[in-house]
PDB file of N, CA and C in Angstrom:
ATOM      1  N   UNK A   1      58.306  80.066 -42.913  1.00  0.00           N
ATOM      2  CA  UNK A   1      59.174  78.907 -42.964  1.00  0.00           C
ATOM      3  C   UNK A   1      60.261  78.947 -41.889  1.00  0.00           C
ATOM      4  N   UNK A   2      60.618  80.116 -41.648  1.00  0.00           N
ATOM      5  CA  UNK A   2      61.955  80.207 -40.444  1.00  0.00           C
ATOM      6  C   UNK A   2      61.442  79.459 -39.684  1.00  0.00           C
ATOM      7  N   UNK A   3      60.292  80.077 -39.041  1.00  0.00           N
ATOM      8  CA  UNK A   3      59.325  79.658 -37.238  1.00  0.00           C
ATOM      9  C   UNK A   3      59.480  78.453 -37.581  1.00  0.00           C
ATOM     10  N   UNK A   4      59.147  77.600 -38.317  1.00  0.00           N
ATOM     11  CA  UNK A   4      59.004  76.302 -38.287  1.00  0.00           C
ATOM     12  C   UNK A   4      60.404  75.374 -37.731  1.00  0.00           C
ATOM     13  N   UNK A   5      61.791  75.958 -38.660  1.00  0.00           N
ATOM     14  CA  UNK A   5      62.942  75.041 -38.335  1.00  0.00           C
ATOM     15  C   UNK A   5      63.483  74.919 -37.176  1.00  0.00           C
ATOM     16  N   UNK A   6      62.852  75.580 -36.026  1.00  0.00           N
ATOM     17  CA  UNK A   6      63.301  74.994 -34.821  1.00  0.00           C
ATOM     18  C   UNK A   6      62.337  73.602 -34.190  1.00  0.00           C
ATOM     19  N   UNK A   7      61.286  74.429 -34.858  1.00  0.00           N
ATOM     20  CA  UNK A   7      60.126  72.802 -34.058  1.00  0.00           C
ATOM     21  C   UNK A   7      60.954  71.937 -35.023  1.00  0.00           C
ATOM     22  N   UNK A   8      61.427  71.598 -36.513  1.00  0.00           N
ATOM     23  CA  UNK A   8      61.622  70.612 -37.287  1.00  0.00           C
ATOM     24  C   UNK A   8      62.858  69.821 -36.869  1.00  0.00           C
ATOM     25  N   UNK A   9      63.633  71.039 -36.125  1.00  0.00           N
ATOM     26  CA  UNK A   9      65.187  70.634 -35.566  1.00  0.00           C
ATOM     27  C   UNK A   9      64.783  69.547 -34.359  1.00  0.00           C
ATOM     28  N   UNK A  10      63.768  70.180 -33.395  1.00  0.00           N
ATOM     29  CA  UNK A  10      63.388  69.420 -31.982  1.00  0.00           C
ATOM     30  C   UNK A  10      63.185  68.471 -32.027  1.00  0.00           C
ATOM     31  N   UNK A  11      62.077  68.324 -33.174  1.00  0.00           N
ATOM     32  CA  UNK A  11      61.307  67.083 -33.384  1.00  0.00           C
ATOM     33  C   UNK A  11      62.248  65.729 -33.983  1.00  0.00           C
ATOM     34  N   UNK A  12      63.066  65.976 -34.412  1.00  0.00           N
ATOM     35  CA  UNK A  12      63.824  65.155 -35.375  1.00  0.00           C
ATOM     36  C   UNK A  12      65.337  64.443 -34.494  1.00  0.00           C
ATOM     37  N   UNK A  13      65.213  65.054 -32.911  1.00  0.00           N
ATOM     38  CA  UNK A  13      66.223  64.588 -32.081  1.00  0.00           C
ATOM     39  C   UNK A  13      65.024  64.107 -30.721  1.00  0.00           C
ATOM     40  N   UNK A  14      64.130  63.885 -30.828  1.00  0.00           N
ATOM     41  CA  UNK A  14      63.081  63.549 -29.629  1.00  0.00           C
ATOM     42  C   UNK A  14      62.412  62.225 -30.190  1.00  0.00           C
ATOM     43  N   UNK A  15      61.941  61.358 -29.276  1.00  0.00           N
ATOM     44  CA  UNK A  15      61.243  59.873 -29.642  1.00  0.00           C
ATOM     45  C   UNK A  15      60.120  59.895 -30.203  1.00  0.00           C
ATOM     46  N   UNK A  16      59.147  59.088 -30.811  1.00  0.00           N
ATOM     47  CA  UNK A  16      58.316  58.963 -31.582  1.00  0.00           C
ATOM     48  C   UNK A  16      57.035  59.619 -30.388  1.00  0.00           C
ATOM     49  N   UNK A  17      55.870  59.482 -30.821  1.00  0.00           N
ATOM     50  CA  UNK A  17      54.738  60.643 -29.987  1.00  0.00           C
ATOM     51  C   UNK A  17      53.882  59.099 -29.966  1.00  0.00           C
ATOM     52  N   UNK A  18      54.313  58.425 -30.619  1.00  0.00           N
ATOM     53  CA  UNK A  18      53.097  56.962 -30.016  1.00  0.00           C
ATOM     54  C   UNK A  18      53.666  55.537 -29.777  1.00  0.00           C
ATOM     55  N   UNK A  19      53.070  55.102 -29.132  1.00  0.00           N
ATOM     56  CA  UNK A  19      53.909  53.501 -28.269  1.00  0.00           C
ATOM     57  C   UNK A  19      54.012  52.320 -29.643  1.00  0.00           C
ATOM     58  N   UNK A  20      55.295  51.973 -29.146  1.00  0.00           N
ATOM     59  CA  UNK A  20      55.752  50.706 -30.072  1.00  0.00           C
ATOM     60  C   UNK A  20      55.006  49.623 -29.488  1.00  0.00           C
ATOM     61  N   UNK A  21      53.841  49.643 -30.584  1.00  0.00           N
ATOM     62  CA  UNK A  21      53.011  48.419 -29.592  1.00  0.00           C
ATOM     63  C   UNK A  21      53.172  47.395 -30.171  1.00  0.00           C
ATOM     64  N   UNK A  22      53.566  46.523 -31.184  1.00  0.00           N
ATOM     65  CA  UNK A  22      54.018  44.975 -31.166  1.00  0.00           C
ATOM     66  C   UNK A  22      55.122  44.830 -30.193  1.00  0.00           C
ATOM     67  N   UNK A  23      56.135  45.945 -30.322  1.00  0.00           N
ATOM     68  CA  UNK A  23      57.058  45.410 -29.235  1.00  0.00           C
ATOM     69  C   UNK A  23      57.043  45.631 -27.988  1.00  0.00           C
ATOM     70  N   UNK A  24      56.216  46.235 -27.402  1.00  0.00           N
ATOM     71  CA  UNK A  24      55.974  46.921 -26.022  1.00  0.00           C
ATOM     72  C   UNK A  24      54.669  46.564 -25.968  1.00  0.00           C
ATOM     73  N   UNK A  25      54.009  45.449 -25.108  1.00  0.00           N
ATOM     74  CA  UNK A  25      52.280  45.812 -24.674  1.00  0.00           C
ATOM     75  C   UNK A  25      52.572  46.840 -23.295  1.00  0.00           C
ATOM     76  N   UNK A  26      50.900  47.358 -23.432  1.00  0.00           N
ATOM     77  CA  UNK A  26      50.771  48.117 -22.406  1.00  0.00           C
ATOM     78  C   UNK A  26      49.996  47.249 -21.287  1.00  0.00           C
ATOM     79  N   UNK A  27      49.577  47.122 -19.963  1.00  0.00           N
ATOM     80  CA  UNK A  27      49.420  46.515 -19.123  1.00  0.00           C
ATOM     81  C   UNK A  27      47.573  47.003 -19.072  1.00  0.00           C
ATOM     82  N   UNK A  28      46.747  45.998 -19.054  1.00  0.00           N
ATOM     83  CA  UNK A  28      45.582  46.603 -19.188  1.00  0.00           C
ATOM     84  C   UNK A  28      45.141  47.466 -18.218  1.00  0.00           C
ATOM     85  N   UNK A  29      44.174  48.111 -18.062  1.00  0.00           N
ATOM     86  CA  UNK A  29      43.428  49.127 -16.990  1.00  0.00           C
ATOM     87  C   UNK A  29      42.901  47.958 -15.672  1.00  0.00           C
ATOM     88  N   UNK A  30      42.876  48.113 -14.998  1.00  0.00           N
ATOM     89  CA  UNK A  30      42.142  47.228 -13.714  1.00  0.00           C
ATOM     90  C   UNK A  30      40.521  47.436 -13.612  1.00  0.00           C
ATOM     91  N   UNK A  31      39.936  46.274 -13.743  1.00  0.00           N
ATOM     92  CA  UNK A  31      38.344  45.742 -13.962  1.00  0.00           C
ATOM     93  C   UNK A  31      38.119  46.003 -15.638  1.00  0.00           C
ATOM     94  N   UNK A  32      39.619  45.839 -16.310  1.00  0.00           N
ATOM     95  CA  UNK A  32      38.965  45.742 -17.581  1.00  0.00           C
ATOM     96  C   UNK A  32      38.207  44.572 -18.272  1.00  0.00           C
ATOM     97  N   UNK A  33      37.530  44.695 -19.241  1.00  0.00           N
ATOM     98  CA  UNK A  33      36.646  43.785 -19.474  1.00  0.00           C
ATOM     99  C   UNK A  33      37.069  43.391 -21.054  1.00  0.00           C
ATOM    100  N   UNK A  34      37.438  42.338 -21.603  1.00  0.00           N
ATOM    101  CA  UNK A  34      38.117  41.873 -22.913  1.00  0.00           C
ATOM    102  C   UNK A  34      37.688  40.813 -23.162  1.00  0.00           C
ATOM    103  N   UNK A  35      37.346  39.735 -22.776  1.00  0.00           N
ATOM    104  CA  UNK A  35      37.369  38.684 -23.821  1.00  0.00           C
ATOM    105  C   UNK A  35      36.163  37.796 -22.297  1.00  0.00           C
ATOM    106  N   UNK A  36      35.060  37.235 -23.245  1.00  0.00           N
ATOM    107  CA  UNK A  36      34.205  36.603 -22.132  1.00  0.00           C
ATOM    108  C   UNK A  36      34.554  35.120 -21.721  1.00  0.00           C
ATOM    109  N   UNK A  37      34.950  34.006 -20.650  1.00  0.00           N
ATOM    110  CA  UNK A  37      35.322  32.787 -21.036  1.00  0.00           C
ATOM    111  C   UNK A  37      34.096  32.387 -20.267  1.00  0.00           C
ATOM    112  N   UNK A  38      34.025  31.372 -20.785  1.00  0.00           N
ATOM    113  CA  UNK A  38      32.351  30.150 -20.572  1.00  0.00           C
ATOM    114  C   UNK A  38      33.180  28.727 -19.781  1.00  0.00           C
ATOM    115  N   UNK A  39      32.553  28.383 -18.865  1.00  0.00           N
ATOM    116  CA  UNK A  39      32.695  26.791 -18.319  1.00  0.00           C
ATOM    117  C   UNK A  39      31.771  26.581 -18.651  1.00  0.00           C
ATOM    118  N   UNK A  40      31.335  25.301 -19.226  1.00  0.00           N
ATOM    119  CA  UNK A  40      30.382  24.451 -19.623  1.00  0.00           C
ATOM    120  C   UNK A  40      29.803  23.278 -18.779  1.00  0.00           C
ATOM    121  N   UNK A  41      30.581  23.266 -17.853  1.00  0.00           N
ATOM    122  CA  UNK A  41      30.764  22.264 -16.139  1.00  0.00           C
ATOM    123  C   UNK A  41      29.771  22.835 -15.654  1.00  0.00           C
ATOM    124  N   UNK A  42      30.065  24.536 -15.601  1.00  0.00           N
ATOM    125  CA  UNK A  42      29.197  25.096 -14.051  1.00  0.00           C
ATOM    126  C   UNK A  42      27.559  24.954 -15.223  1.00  0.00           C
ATOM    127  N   UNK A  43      27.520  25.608 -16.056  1.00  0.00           N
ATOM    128  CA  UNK A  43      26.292  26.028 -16.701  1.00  0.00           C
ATOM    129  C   UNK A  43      25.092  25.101 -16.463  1.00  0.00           C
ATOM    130  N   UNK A  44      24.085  25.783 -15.925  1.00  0.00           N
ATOM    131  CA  UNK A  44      22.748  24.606 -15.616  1.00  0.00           C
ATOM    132  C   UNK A  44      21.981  25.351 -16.659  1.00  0.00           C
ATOM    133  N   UNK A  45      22.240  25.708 -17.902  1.00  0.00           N
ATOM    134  CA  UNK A  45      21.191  26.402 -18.826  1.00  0.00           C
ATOM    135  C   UNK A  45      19.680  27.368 -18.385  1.00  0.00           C
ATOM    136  N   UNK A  46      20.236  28.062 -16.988  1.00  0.00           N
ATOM    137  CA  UNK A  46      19.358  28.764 -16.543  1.00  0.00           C
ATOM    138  C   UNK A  46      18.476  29.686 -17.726  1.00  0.00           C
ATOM    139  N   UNK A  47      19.369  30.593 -18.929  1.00  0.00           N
ATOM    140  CA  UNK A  47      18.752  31.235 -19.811  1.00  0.00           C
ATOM    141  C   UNK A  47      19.174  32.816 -19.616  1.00  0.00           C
ATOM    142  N   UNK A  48      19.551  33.068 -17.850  1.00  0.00           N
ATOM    143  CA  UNK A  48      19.807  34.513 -17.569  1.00  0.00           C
ATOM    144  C   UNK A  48      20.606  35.157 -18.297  1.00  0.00           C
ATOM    145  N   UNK A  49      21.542  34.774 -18.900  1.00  0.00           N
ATOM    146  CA  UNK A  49      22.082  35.117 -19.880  1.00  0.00           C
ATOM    147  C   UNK A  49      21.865  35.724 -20.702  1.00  0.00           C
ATOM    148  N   UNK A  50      21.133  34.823 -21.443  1.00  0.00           N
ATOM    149  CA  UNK A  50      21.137  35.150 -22.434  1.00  0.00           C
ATOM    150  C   UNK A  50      19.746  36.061 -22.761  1.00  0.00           C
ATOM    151  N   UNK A  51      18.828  36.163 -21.479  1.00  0.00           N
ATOM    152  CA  UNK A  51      17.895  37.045 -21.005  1.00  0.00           C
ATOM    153  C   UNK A  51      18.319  38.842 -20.979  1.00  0.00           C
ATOM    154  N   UNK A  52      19.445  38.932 -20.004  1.00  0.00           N
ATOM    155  CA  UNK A  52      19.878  39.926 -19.912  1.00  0.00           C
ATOM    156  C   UNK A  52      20.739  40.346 -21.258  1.00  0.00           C
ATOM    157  N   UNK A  53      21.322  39.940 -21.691  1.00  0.00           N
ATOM    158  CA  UNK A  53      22.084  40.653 -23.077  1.00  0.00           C
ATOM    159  C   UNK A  53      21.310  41.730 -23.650  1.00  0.00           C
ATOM    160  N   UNK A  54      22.462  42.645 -23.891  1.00  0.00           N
ATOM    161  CA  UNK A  54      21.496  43.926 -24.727  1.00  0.00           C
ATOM    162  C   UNK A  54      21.749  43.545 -26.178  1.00  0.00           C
ATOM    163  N   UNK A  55      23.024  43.118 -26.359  1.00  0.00           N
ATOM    164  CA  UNK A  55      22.690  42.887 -28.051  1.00  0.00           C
ATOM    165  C   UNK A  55      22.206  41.383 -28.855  1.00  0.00           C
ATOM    166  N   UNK A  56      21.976  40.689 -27.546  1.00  0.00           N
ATOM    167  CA  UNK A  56      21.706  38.858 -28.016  1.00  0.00           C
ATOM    168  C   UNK A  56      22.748  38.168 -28.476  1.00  0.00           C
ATOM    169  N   UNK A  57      24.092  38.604 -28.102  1.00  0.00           N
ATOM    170  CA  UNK A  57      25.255  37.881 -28.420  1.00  0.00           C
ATOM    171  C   UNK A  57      25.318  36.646 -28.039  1.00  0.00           C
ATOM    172  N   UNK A  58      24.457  36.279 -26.777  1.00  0.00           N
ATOM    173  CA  UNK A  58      23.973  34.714 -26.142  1.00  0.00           C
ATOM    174  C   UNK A  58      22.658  34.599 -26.072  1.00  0.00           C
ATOM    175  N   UNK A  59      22.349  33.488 -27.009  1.00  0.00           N
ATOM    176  CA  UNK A  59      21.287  32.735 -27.081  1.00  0.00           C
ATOM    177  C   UNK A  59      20.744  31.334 -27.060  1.00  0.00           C
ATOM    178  N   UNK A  60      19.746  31.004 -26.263  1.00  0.00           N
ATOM    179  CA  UNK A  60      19.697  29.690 -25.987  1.00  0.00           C
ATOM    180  C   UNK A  60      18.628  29.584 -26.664  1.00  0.00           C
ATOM    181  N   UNK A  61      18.936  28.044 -27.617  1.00  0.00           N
ATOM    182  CA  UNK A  61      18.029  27.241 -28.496  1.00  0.00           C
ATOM    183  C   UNK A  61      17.556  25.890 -27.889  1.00  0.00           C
ATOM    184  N   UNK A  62      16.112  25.807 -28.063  1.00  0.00           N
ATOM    185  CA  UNK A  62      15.673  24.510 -27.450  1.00  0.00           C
ATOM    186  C   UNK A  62      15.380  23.438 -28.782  1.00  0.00           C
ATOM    187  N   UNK A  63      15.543  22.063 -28.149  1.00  0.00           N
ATOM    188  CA  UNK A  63      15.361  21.648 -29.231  1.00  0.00           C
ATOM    189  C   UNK A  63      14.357  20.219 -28.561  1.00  0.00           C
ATOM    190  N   UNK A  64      12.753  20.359 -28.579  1.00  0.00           N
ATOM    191  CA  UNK A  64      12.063  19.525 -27.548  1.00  0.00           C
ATOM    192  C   UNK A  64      12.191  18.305 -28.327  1.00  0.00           C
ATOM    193  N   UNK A  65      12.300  17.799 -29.654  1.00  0.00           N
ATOM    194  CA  UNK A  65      12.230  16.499 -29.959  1.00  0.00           C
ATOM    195  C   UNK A  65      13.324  15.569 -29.333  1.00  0.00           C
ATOM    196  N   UNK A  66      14.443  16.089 -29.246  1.00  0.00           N
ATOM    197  CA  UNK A  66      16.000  15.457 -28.765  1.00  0.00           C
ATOM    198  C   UNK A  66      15.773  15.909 -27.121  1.00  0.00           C
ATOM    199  N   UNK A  67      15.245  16.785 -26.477  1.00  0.00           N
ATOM    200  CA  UNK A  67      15.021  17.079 -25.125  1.00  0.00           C
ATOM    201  C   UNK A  67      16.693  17.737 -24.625  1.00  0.00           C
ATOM    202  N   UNK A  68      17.277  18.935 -25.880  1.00  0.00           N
ATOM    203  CA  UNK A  68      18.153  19.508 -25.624  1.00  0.00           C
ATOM    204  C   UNK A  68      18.639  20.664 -25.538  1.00  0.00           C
ATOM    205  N   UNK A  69      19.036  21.875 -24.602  1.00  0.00           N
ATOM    206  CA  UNK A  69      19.008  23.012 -24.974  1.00  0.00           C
ATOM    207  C   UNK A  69      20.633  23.135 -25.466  1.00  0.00           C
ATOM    208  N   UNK A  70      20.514  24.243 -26.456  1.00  0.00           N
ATOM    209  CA  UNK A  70      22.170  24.574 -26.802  1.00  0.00           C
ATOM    210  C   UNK A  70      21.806  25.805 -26.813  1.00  0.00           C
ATOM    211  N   UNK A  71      23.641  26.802 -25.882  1.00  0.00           N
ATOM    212  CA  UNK A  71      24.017  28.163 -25.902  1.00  0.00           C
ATOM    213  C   UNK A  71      24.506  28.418 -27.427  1.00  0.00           C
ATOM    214  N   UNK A  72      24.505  29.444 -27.627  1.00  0.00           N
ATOM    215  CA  UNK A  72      24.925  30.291 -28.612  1.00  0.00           C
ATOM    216  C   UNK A  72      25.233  31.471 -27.970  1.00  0.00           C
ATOM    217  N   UNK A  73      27.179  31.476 -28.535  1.00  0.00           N
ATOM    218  CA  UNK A  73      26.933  32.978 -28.348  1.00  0.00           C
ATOM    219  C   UNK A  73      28.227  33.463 -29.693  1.00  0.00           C
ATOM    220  N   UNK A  74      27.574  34.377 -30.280  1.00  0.00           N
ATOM    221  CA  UNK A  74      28.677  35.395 -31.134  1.00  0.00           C
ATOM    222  C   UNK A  74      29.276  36.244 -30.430  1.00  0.00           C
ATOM    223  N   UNK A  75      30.528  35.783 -30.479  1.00  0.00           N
ATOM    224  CA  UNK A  75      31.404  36.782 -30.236  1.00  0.00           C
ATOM    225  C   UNK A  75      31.308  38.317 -30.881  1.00  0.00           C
ATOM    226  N   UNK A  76      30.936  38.630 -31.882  1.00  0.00           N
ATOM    227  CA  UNK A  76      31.343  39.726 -32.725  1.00  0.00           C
ATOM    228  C   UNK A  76      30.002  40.724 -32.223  1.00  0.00           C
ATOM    229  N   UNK A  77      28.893  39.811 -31.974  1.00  0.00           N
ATOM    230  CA  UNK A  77      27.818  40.728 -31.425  1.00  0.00           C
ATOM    231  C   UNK A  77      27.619  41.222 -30.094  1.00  0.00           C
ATOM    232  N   UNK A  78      28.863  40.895 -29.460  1.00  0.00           N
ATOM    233  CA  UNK A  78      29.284  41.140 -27.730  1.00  0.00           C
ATOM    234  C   UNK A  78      29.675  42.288 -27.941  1.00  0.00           C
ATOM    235  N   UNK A  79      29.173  43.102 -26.699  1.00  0.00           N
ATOM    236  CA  UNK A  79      29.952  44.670 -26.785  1.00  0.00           C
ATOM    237  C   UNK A  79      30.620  44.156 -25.043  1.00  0.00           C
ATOM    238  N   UNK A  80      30.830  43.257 -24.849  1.00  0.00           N
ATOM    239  CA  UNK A  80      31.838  43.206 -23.586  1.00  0.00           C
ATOM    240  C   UNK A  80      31.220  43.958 -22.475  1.00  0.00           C
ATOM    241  N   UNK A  81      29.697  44.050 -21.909  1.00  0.00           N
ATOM    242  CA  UNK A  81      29.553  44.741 -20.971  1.00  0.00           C
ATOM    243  C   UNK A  81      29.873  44.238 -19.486  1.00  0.00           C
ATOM    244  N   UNK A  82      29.761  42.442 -19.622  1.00  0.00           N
ATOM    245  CA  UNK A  82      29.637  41.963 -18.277  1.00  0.00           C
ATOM    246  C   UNK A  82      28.508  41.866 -18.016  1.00  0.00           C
ATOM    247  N   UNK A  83      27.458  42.517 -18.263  1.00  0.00           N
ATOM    248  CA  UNK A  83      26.059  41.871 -17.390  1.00  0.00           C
ATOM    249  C   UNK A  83      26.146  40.403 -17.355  1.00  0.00           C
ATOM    250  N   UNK A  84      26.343  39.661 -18.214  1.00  0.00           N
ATOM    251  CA  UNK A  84      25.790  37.880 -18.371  1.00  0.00           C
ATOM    252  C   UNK A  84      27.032  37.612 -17.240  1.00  0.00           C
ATOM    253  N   UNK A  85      28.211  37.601 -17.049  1.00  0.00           N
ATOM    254  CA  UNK A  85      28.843  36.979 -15.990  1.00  0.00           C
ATOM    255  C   UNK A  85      28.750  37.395 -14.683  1.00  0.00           C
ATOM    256  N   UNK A  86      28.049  39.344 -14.546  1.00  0.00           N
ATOM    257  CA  UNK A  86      27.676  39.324 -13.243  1.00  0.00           C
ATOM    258  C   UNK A  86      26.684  39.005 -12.651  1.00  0.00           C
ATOM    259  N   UNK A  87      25.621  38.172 -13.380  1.00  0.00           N
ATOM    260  CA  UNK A  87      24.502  37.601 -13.039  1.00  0.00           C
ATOM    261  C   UNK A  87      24.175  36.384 -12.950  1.00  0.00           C
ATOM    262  N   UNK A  88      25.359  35.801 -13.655  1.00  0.00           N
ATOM    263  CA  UNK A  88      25.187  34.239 -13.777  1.00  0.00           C
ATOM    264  C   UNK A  88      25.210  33.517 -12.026  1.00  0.00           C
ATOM    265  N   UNK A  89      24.284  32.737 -12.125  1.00  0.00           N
ATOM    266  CA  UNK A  89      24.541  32.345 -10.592  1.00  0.00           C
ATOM    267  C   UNK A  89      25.322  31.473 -10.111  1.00  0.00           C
ATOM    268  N   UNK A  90      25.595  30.335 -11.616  1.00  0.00           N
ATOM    269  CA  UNK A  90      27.078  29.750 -11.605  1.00  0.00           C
ATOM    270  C   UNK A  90      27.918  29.678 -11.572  1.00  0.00           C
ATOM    271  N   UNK A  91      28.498  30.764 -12.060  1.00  0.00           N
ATOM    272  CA  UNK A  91      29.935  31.809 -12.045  1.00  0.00           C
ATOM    273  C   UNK A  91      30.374  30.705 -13.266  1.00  0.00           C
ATOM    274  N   UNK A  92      29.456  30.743 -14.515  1.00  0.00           N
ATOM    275  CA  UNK A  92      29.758  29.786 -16.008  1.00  0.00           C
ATOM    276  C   UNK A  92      30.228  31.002 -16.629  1.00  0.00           C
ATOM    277  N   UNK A  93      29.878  32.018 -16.633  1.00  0.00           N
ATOM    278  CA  UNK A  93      30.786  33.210 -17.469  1.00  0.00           C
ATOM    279  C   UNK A  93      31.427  34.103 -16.371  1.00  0.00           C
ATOM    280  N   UNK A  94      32.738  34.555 -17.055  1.00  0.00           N
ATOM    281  CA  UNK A  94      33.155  35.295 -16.398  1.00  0.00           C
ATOM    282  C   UNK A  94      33.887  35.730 -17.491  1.00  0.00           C
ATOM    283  N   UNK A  95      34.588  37.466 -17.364  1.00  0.00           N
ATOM    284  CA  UNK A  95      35.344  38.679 -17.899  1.00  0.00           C
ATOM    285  C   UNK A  95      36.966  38.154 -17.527  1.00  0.00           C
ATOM    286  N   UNK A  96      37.750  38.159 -18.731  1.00  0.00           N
ATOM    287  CA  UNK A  96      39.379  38.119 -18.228  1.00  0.00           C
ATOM    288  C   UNK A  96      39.706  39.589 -18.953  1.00  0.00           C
ATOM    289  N   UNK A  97      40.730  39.789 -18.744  1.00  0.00           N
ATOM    290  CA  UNK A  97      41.840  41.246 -19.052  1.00  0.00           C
ATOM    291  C   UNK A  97      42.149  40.864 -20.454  1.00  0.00           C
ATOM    292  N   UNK A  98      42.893  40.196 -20.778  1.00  0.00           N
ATOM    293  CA  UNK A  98      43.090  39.589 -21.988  1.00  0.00           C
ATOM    294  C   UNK A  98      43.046  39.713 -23.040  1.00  0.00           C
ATOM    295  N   UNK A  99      42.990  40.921 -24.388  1.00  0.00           N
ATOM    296  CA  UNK A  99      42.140  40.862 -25.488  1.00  0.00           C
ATOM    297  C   UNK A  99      42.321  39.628 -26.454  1.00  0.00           C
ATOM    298  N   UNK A 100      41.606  39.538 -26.991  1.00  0.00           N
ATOM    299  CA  UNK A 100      41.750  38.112 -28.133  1.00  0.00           C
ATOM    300  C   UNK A 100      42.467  38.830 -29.329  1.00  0.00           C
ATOM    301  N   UNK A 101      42.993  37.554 -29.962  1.00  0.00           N
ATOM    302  CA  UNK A 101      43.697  38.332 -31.054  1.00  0.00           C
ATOM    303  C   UNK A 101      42.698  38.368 -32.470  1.00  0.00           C
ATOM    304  N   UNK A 102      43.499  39.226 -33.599  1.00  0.00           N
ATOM    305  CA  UNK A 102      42.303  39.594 -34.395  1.00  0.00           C
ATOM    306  C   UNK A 102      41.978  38.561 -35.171  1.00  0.00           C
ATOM    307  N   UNK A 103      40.451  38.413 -35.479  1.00  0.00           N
ATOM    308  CA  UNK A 103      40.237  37.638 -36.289  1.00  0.00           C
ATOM    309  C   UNK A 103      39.744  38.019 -37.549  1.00  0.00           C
ATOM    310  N   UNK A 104      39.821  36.697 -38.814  1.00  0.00           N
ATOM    311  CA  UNK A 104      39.554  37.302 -39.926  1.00  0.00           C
ATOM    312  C   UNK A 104      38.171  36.112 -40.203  1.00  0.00           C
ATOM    313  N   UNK A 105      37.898  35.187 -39.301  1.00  0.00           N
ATOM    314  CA  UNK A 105      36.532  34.809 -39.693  1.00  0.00           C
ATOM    315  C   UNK A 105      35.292  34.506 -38.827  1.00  0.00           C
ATOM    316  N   UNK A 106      34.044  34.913 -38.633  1.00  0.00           N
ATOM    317  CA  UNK A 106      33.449  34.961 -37.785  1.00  0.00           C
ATOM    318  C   UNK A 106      33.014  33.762 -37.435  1.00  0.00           C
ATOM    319  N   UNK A 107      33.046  33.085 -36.554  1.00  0.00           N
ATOM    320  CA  UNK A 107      32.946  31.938 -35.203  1.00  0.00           C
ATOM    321  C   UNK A 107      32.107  32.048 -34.355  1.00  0.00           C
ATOM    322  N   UNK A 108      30.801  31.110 -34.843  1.00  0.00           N
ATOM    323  CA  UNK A 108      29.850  31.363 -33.220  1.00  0.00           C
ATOM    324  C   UNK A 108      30.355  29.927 -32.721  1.00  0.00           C
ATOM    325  N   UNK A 109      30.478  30.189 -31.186  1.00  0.00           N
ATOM    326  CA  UNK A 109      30.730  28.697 -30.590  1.00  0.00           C
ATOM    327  C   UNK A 109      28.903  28.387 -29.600  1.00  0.00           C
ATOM    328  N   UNK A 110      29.101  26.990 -29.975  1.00  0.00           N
ATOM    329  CA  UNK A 110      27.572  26.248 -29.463  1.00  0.00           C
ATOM    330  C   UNK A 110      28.224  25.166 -28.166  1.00  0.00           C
ATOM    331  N   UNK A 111      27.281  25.634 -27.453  1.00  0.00           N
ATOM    332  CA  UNK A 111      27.672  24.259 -26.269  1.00  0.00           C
ATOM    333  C   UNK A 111      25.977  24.242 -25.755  1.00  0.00           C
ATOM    334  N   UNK A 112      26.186  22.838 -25.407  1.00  0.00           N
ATOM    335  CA  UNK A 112      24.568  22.108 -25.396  1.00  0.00           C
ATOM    336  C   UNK A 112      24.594  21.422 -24.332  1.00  0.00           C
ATOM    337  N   UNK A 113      23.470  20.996 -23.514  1.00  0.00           N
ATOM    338  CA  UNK A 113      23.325  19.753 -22.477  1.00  0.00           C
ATOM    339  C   UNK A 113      22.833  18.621 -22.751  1.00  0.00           C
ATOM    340  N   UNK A 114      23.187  17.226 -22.714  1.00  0.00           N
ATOM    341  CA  UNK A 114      22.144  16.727 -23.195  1.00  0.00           C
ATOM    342  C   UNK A 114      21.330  15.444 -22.101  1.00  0.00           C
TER     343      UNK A 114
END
């Protein structure tokens, strides 16, 4: 018990050992990859997309009676790699720094051509 009351003395006049993060953000890493954003302008429903995905977080549905395709993509099934925006030839996806804030209900967003 002695050995101890000097670390207990140190510790108890020195700052906390982890970042005040609501009140302090930290500045992200450079080429980080967080949150995917979609233009719906550039997109010619090429499919590469949603071709390359490893987990199928983007998927394109055809629908031949209406003569319409619609994207799908879940967010929650994205592991954020970037393949789909470094391949897109539109530059319709692309990676921001950004993280999204948390959510408590899952949201697939659909965008279609028609």
């Amino acid at each position: 018990m002695p050995f101890m009351t000097s670390n207990v003395i140190k510790n108890f006049f020195t700052g906390p050992a982890t970042r005040p993060y609501p009140f302090v953000k930290r500045q992200p890493f450079p080429r980080a990859r967080a949150r995917l954003l979609y233009n719906p302008a550039r997109c010619r429903f090429c499919g590469i997309c949603a071709n390359i995905c490893p987990t199928q977080a983007i998927k394109m549905q055809e629908d031949r009676e209406n003569l319409r395709i619609e994207r799908v993509y879940d967010s929650f099934a994205c592991i954020y790699c970037g393949r789909c925006a470094e391949l897109c030839p539109n530059s319709a996806l692309r990676m921001q720094v950004d993280h999204l804030e948390p959510a408590d209900r899952k949201a697939v967003v659909r965008s279609g051509s028609k």
